[in-house]
C-alpha atoms as a PDB file:
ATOM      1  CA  UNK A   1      15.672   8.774 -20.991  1.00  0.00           C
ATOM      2  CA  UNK A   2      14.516   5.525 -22.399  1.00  0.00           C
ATOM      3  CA  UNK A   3      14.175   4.155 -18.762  1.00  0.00           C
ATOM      4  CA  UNK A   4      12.393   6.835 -17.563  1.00  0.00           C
ATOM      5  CA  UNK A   5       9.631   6.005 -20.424  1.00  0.00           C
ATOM      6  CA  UNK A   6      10.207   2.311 -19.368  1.00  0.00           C
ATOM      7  CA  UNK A   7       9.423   3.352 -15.829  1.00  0.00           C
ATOM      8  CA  UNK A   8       6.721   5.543 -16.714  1.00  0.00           C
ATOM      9  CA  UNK A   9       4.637   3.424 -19.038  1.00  0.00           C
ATOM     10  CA  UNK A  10       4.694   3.111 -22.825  1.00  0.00           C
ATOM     11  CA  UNK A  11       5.305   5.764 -25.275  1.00  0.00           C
ATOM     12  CA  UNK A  12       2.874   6.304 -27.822  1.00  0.00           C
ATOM     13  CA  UNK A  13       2.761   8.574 -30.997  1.00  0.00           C
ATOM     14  CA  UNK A  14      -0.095  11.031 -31.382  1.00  0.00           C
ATOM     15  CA  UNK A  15      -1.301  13.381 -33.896  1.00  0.00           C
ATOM     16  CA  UNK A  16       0.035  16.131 -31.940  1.00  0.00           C
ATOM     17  CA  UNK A  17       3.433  14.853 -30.459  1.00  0.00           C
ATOM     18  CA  UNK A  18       4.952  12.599 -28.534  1.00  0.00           C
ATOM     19  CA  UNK A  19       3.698  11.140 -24.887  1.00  0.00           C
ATOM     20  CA  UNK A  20       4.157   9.031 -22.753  1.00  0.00           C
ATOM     21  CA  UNK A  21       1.494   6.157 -21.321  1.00  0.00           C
ATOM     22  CA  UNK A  22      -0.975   9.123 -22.938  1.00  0.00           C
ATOM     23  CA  UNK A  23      -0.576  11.951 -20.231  1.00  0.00           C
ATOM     24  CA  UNK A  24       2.954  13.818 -20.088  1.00  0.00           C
ATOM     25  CA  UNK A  25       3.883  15.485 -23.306  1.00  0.00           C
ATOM     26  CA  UNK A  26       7.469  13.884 -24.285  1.00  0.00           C
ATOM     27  CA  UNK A  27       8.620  17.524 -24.694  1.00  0.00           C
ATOM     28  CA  UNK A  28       7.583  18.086 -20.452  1.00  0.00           C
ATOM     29  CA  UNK A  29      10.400  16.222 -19.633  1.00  0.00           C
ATOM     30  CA  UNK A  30      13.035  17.912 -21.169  1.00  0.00           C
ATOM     31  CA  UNK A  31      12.111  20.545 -18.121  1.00  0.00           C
ATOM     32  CA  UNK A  32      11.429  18.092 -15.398  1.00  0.00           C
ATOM     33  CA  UNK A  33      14.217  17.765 -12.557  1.00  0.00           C
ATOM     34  CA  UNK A  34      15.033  14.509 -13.395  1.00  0.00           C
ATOM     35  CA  UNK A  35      16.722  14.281  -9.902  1.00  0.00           C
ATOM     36  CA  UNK A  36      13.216  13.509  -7.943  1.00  0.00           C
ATOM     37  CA  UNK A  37      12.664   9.933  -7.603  1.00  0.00           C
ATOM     38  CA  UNK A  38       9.211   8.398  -9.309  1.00  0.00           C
ATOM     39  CA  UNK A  39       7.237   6.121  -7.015  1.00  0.00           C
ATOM     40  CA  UNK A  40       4.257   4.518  -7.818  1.00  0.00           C
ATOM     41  CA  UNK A  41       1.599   5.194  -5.252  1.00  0.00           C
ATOM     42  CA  UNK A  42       0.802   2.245  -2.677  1.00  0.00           C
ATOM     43  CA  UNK A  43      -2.582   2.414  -0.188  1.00  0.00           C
ATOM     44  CA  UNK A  44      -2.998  -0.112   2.621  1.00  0.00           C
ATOM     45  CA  UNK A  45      -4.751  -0.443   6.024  1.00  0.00           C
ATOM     46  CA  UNK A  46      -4.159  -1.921   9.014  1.00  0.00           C
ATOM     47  CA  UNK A  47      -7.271  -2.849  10.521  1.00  0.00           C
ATOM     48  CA  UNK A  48      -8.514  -3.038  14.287  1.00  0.00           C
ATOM     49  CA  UNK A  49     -10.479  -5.314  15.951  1.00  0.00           C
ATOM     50  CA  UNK A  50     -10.584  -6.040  20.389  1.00  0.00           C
ATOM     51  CA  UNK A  51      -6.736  -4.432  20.450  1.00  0.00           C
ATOM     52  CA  UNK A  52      -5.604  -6.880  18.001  1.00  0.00           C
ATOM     53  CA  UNK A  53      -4.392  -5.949  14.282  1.00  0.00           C
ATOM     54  CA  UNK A  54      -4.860  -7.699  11.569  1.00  0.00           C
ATOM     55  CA  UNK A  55      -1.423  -9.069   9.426  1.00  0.00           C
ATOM     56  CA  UNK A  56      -1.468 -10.882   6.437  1.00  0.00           C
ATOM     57  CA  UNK A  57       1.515 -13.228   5.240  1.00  0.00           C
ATOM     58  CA  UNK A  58       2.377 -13.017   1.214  1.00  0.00           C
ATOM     59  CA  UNK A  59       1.685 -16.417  -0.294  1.00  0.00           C
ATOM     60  CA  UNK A  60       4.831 -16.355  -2.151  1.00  0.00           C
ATOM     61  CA  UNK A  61       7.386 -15.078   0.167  1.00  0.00           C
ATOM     62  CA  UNK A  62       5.807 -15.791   3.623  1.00  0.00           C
ATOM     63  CA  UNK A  63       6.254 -12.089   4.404  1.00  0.00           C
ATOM     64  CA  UNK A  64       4.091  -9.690   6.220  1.00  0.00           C
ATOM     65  CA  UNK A  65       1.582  -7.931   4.633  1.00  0.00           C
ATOM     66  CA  UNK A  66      -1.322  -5.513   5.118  1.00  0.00           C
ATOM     67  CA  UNK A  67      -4.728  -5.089   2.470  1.00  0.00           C
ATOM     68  CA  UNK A  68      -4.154  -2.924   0.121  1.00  0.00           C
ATOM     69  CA  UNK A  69      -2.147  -2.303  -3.184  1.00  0.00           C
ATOM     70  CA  UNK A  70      -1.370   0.015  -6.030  1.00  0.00           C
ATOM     71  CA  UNK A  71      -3.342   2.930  -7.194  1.00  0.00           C
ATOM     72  CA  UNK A  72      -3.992   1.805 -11.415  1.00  0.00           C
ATOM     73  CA  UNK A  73      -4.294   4.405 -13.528  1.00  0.00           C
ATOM     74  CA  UNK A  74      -7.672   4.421 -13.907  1.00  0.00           C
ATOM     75  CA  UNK A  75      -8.292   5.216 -10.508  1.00  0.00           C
ATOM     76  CA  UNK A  76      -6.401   8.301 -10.458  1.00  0.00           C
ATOM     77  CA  UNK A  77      -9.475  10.565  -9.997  1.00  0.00           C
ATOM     78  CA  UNK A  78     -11.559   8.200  -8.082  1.00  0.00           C
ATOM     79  CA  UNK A  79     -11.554   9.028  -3.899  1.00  0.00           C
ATOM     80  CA  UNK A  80      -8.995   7.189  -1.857  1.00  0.00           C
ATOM     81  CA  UNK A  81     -11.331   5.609   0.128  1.00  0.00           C
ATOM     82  CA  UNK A  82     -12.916   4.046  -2.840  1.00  0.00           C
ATOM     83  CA  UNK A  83      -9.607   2.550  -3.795  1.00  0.00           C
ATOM     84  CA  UNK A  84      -9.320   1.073  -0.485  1.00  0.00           C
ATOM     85  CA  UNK A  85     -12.456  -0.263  -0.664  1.00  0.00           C
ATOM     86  CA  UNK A  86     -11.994  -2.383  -3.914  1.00  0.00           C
ATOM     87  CA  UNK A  87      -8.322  -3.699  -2.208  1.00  0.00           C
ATOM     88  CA  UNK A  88     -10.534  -5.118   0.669  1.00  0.00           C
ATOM     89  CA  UNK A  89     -12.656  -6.439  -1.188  1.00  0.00           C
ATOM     90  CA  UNK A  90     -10.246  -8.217  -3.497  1.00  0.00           C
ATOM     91  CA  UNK A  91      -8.156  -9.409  -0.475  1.00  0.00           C
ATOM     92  CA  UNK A  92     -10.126  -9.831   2.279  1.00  0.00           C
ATOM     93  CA  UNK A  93     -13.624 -10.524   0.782  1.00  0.00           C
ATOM     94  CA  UNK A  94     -16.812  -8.193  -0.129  1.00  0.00           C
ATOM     95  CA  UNK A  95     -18.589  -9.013   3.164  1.00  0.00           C
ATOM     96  CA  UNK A  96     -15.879  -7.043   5.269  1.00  0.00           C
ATOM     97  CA  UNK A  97     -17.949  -3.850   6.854  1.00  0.00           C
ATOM     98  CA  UNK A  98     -14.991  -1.677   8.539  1.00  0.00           C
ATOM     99  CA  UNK A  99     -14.872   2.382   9.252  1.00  0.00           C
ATOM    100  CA  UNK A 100     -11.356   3.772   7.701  1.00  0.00           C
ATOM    101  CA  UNK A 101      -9.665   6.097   9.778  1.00  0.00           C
ATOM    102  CA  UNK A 102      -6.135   8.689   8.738  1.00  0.00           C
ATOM    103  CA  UNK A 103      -3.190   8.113   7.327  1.00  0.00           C
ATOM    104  CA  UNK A 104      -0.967   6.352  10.615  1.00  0.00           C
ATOM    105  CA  UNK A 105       2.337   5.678   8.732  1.00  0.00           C
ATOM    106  CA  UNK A 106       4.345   5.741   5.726  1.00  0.00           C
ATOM    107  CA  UNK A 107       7.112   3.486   4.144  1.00  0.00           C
ATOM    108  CA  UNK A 108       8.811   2.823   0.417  1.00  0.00           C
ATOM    109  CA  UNK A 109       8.644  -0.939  -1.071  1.00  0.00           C
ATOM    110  CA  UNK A 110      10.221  -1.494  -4.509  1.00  0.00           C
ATOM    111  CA  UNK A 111       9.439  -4.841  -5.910  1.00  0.00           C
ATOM    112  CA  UNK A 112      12.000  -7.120  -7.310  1.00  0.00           C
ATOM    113  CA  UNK A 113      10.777  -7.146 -10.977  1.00  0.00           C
ATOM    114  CA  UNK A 114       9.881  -3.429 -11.064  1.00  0.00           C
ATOM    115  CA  UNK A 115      12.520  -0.795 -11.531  1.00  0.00           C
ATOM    116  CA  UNK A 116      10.056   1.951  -9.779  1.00  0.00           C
ATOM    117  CA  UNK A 117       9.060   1.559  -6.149  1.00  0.00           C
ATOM    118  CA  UNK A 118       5.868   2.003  -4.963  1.00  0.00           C
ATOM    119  CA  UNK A 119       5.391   4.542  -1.861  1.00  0.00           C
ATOM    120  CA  UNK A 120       2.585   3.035   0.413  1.00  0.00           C
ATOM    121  CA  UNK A 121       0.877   5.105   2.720  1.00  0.00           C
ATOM    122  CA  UNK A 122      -0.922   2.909   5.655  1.00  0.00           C
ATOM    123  CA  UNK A 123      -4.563   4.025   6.885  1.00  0.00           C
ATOM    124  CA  UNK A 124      -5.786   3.067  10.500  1.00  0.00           C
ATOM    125  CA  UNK A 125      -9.033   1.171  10.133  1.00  0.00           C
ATOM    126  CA  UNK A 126     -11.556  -0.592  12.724  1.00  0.00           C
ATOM    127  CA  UNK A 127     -12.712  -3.880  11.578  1.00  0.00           C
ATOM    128  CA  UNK A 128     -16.829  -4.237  12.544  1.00  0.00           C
ATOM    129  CA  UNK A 129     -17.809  -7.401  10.571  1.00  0.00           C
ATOM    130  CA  UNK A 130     -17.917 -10.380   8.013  1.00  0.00           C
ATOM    131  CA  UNK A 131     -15.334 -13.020   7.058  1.00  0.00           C
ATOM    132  CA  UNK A 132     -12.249 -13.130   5.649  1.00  0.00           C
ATOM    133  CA  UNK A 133     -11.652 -14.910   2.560  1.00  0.00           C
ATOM    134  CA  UNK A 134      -7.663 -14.084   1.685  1.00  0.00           C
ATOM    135  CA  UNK A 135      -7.492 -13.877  -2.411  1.00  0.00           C
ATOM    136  CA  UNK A 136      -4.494 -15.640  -3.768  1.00  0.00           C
ATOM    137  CA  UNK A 137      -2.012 -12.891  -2.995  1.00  0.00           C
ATOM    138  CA  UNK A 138      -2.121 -13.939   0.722  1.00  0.00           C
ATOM    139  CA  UNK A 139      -1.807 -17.437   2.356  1.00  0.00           C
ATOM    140  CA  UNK A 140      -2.370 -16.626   5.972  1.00  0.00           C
ATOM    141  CA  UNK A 141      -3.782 -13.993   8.371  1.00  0.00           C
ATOM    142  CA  UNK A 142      -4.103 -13.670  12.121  1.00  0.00           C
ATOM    143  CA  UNK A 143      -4.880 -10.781  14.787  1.00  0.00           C
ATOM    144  CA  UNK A 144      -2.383 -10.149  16.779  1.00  0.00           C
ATOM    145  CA  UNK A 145      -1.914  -8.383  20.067  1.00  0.00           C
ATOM    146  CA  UNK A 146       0.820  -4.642  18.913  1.00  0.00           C
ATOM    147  CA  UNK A 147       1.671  -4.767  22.492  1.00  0.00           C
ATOM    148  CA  UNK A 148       2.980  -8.660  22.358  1.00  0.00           C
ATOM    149  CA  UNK A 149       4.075  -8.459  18.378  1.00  0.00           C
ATOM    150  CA  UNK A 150       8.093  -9.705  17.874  1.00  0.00           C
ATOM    151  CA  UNK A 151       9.675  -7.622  15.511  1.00  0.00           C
ATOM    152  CA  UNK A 152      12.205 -10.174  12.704  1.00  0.00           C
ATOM    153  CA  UNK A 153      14.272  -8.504   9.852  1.00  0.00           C
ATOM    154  CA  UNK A 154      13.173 -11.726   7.908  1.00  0.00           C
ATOM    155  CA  UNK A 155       9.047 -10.772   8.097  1.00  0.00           C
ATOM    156  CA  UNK A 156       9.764  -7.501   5.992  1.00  0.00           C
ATOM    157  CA  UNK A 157      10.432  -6.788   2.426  1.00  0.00           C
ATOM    158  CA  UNK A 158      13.235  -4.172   3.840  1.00  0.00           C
ATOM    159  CA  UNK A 159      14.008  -2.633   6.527  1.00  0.00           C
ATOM    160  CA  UNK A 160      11.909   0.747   6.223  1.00  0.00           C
ATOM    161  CA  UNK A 161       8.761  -1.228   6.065  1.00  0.00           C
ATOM    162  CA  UNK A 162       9.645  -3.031   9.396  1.00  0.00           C
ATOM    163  CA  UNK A 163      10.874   0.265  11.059  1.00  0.00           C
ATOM    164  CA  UNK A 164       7.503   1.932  10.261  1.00  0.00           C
ATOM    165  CA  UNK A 165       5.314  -0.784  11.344  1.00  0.00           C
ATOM    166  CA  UNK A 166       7.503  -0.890  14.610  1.00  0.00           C
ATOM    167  CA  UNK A 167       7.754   2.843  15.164  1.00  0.00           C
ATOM    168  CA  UNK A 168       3.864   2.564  15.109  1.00  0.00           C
ATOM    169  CA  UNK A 169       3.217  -0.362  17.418  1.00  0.00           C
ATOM    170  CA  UNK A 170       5.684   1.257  19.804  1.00  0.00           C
ATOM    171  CA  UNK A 171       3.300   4.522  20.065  1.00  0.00           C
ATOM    172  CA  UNK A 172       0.819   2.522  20.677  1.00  0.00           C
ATOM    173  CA  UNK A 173       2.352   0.589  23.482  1.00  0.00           C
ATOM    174  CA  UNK A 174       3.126   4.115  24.384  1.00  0.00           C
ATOM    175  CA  UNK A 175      -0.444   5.742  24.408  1.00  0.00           C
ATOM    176  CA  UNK A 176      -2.754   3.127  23.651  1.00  0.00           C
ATOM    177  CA  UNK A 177      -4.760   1.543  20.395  1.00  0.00           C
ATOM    178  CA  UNK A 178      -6.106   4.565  18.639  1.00  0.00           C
ATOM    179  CA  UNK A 179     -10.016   4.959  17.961  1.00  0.00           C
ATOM    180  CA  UNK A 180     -10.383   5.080  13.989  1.00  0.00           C
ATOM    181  CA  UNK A 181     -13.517   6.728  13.813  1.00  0.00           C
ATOM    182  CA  UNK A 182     -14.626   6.439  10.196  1.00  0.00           C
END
């Protein structure tokens, strides 16, 4: 139990109980399956722009990257497309005017110093103006062409991620660059 509060947040002591990070009742969990895995929830987007996408590398690691990141908790109620819109802003820059299209793919990423992954779903996007300003998450971006992009192991946190993104440039060698009308 005491990772799953670890996981979860911090446990706090109320006037009326027990709960955890303020939300689930420490008595709830004596009836959850405790079988179902726990993500945290991940949004990114792969933008658009002339049939090129846009990839970012991770600072850090070197690895590839889309904008985007982790839901906090207090966005929970907010619209997705609002929490996309402060990512882009806080890794791209606030002068980026794009149109968001659907959800295109999904993968899981668990970070190395987290014990809970994150599931990301990945929204098409098309890219109209500004300039990019990477925050200091990123080092490097560039477009590049889906139809001409060489898949490594070593550019992916795991394998998943890499499958997905592949999967999806593959369709669109397949059918074509969608439209994201936003």
């Amino acid at each position: 139990m005491h990772k799953l509060f670890h996981a979860l947040g911090s446990v706090a002591s109320t006037a009326t109980g027990r709960w955890i990070s303020g939300r689930i009742p420490l008595g709830a969990l004596q009836h959850m399956n405790t079988d179902h895995a726990i993500y945290q929830i991940g949004l990114k987007v792969l933008l658009q722009k002339d049939n090129r996408v846009l990839l970012l590398r991770d600072k850090d690691t070197g690895l590839i990257d889309l904008p985007g990141g982790r839901i906090s908790s207090s966005e929970a109620a907010l619209p997705l497309q609002d929490i996309l819109n402060r990512e882009i802003r806080e890794e791209l820059s606030s002068s980026i005017a794009y149109t968001l299209g659907g959800p295109i793919f999904q993968y899981r990423r668990t970070p190395p110093y987290q014990e809970i992954g994150v599931l990301i779903t990945v929204y098409g996007g098309n890219f109209i103006s500004g300039d990019i300003a990477l925050s200091e998450e990123h080092g490097s971006y560039e477009w590049v062409d889906p139809n001409m992009f060489v898949f490594q192991e070593s550019d992916f946190r795991n394998q998943e991620e890499r499958l997905a993104m592949q999967t999806y440039f593959e369709q669109i060698a397949r059918r074509g660059l969608p439209s994201q009308a936003g």
